[in-house]
Protein backbone atom coordinates (compact mmCIF):
# COMPACT_ATOMS: atom_id res chain seq x y z
CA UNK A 1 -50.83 89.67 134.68
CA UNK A 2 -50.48 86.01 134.09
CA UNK A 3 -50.65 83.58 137.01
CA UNK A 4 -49.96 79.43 136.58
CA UNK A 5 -52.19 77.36 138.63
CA UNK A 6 -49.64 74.29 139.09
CA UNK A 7 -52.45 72.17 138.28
CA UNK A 8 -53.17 69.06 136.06
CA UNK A 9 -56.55 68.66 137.44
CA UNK A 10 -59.62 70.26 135.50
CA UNK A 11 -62.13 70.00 138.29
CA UNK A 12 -59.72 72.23 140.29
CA UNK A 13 -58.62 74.65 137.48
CA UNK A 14 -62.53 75.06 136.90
CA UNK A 15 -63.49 75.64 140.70
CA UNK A 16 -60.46 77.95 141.24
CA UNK A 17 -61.43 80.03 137.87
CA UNK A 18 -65.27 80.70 138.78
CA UNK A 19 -63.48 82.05 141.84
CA UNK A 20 -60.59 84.91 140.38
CA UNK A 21 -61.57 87.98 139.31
CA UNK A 22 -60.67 88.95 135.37
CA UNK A 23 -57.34 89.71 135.92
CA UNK A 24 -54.71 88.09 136.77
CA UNK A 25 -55.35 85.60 133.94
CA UNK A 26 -55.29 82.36 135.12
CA UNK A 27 -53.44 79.77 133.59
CA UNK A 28 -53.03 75.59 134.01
CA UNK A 29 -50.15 73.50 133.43
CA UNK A 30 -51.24 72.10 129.79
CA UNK A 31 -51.31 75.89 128.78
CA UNK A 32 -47.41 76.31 129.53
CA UNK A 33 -46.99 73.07 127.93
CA UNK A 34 -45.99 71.55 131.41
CA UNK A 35 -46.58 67.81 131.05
CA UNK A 36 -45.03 66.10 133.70
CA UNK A 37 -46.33 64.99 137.02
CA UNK A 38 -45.27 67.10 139.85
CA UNK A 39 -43.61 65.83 142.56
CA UNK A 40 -44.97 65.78 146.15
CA UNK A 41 -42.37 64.12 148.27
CA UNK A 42 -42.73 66.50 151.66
CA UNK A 43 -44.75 65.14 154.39
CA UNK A 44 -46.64 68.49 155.48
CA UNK A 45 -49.56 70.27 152.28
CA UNK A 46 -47.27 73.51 153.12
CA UNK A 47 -44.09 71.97 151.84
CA UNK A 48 -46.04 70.21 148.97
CA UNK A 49 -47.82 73.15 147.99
CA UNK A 50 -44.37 75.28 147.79
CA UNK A 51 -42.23 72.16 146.47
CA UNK A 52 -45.33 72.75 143.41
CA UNK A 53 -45.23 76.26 143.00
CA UNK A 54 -41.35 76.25 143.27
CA UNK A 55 -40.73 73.83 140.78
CA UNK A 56 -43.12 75.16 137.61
CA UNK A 57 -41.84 79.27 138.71
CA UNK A 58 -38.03 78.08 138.78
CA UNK A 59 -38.41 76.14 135.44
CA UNK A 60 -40.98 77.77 133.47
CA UNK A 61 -39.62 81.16 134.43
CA UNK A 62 -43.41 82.28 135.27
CA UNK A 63 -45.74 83.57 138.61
CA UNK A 64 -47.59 80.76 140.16
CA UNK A 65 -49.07 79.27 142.85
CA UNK A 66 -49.90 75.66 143.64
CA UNK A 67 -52.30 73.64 146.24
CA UNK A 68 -52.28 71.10 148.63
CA UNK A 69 -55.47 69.79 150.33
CA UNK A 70 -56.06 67.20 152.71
CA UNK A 71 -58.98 65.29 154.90
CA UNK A 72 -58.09 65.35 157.95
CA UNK A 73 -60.62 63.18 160.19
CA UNK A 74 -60.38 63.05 164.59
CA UNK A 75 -61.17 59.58 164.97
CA UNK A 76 -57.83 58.42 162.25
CA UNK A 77 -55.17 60.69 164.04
CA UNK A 78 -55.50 63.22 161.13
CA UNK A 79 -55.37 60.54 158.40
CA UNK A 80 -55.36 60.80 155.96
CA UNK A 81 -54.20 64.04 156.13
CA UNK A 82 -50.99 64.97 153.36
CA UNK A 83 -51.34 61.59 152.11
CA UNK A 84 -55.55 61.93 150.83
CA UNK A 85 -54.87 61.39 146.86
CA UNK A 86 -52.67 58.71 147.42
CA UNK A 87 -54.56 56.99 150.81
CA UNK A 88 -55.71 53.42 149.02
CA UNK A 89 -52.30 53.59 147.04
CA UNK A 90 -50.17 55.39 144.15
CA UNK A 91 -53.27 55.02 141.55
CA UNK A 92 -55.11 57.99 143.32
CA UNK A 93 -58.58 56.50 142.63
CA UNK A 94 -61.09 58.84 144.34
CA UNK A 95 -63.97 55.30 144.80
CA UNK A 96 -60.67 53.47 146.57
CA UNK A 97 -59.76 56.00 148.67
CA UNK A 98 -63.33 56.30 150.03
CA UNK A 99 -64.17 53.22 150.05
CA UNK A 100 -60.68 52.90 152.08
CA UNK A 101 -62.33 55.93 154.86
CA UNK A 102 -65.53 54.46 154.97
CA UNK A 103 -64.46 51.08 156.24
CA UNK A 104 -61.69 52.08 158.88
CA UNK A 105 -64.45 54.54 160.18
CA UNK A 106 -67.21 51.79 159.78
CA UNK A 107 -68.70 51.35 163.63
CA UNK A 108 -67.06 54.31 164.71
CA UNK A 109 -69.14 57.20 166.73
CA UNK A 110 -66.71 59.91 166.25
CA UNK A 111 -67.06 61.53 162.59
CA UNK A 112 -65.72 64.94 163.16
CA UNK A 113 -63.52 65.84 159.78
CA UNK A 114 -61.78 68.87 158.53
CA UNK A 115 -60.44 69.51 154.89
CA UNK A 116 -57.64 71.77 155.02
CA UNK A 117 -55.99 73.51 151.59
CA UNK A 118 -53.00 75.48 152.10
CA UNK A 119 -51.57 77.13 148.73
CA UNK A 120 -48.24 78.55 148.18
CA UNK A 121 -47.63 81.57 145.84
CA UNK A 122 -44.11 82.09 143.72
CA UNK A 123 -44.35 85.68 143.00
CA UNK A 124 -41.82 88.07 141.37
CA UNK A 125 -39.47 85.78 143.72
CA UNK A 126 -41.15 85.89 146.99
CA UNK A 127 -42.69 82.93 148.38
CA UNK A 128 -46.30 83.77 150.72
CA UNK A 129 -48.63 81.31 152.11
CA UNK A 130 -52.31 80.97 152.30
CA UNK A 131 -54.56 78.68 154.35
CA UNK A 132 -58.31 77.43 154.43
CA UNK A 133 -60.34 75.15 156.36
CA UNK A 134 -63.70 73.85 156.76
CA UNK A 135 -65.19 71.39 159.46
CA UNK A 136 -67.74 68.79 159.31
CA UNK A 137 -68.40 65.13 159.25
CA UNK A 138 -67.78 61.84 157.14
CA UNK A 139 -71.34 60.09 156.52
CA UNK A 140 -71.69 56.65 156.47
CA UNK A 141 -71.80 56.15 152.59
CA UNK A 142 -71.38 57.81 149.38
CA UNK A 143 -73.93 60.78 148.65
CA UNK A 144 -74.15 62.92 145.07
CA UNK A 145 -72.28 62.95 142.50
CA UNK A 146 -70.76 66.18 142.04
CA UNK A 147 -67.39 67.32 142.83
CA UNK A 148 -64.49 65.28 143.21
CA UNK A 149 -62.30 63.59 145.61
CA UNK A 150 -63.58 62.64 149.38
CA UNK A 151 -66.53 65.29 148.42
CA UNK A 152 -69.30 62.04 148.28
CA UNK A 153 -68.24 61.36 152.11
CA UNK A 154 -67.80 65.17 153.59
CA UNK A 155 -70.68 66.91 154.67
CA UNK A 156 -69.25 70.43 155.80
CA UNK A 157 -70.98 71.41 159.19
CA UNK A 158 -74.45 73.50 159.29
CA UNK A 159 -75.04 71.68 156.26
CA UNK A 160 -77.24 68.53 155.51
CA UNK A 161 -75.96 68.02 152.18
CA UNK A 162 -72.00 66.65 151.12
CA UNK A 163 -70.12 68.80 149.27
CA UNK A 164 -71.01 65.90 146.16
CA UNK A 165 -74.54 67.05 146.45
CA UNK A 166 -74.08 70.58 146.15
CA UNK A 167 -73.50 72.54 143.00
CA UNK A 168 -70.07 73.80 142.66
CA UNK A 169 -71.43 77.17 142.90
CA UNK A 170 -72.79 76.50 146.43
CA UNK A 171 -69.44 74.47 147.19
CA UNK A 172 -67.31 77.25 146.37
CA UNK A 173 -69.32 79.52 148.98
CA UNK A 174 -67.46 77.31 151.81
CA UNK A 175 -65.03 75.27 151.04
CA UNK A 176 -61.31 74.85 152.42
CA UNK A 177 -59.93 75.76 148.43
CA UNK A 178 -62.37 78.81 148.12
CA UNK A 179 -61.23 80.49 151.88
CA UNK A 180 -57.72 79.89 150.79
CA UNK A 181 -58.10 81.47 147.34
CA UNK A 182 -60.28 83.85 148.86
CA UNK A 183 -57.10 84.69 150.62
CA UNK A 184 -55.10 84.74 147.88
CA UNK A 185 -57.18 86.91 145.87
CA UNK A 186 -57.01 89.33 148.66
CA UNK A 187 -53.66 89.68 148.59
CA UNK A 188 -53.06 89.95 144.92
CA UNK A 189 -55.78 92.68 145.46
CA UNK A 190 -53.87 94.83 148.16
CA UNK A 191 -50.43 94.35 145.81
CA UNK A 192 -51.60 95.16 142.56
């Protein structure tokens, strides 16, 4: 079996792949020849992860499943929550968006964090939903250089490293988009 991963973004497709077993085969966007940007207009991950998954299964006629994540930190209300890739504006520059964190946090005591991932599965035309979280902090600066997104900023709880100074082998041992896949894989498991 063949399974899209509505995806554009390598770092992603790469993490996600180290984590499925052989089969299904997983897929990105480029290999369906799917070129355009896909829309996230809802205001919750669950409805941009299934507006995603949706969209490339209704028009490229194939099984797939698509991901929304989000940092979600106390001390902002949730912010920045649904809106993470876009938090420092419509660019999506990873350096602006934490740069962006670190100085509405700056002085603040409170660093308690979560990233949440919630992915949303188009299969043989049934919709199913899968979620994963991890606590943990935001540090004070940036630290490491692996990873991408908030991952210089988020050190994930029990841990005295961020998730940019762990190797993405480690990372994938605890992170929000490896329980959620973890999840997934379960299920695909138990139904084929």
């Amino acid at each position: 079996m063949e399974l899209v991963f509505a995806s554009s973004n390598s770092g992603k497709i790469k993490e996600i792949a180290l984590l499925l077993p052989e089969h299904p085969v997983l897929k990105g966007l480029a290999d369906i020849g799917c070129n355009e940007e896909l829309a996230e207009t809802q205001t919750t991950l669950e409805g941009n992860a299934l507006q995603k998954a949706r969209y490339v299964s209704e028009n490229y006629k194939v099984n797939c499943f698509a991901d929304d994540s989000g940092l979600e930190i106390e001390a902002l209300d949730g912010r920045p929550g649904v809106y993470s890739a876009r938090y420092a504006g419509e660019q999506k520059i990873a350096a602006d968006n934490i740069a962006k964190i670190l100085q509405e946090m700056s002085g603040l005591k409170n660093r308690k964090a979560r990233f949440r991932t919630v992915i949303a599965l188009c299969l043989e035309g049934k919709e199913f939903q899968f979620e994963g979280t991890v606590n943990g902090t935001i540090t004070t600066a940036k630290q490491g250089i692996q990873g991408f997104g908030y991952d210089p900023i988020f050190q994930p709880e029990g841990y005295t490293q961020t998730f940019a100074q762990m190797s993405l082998a480690e990372k994938n041992t605890i992170s929000h988009r490896a329980k959620a896949i973890s999840k997934l894989i379960a299920f695909l498991k138990d139904t084929y």
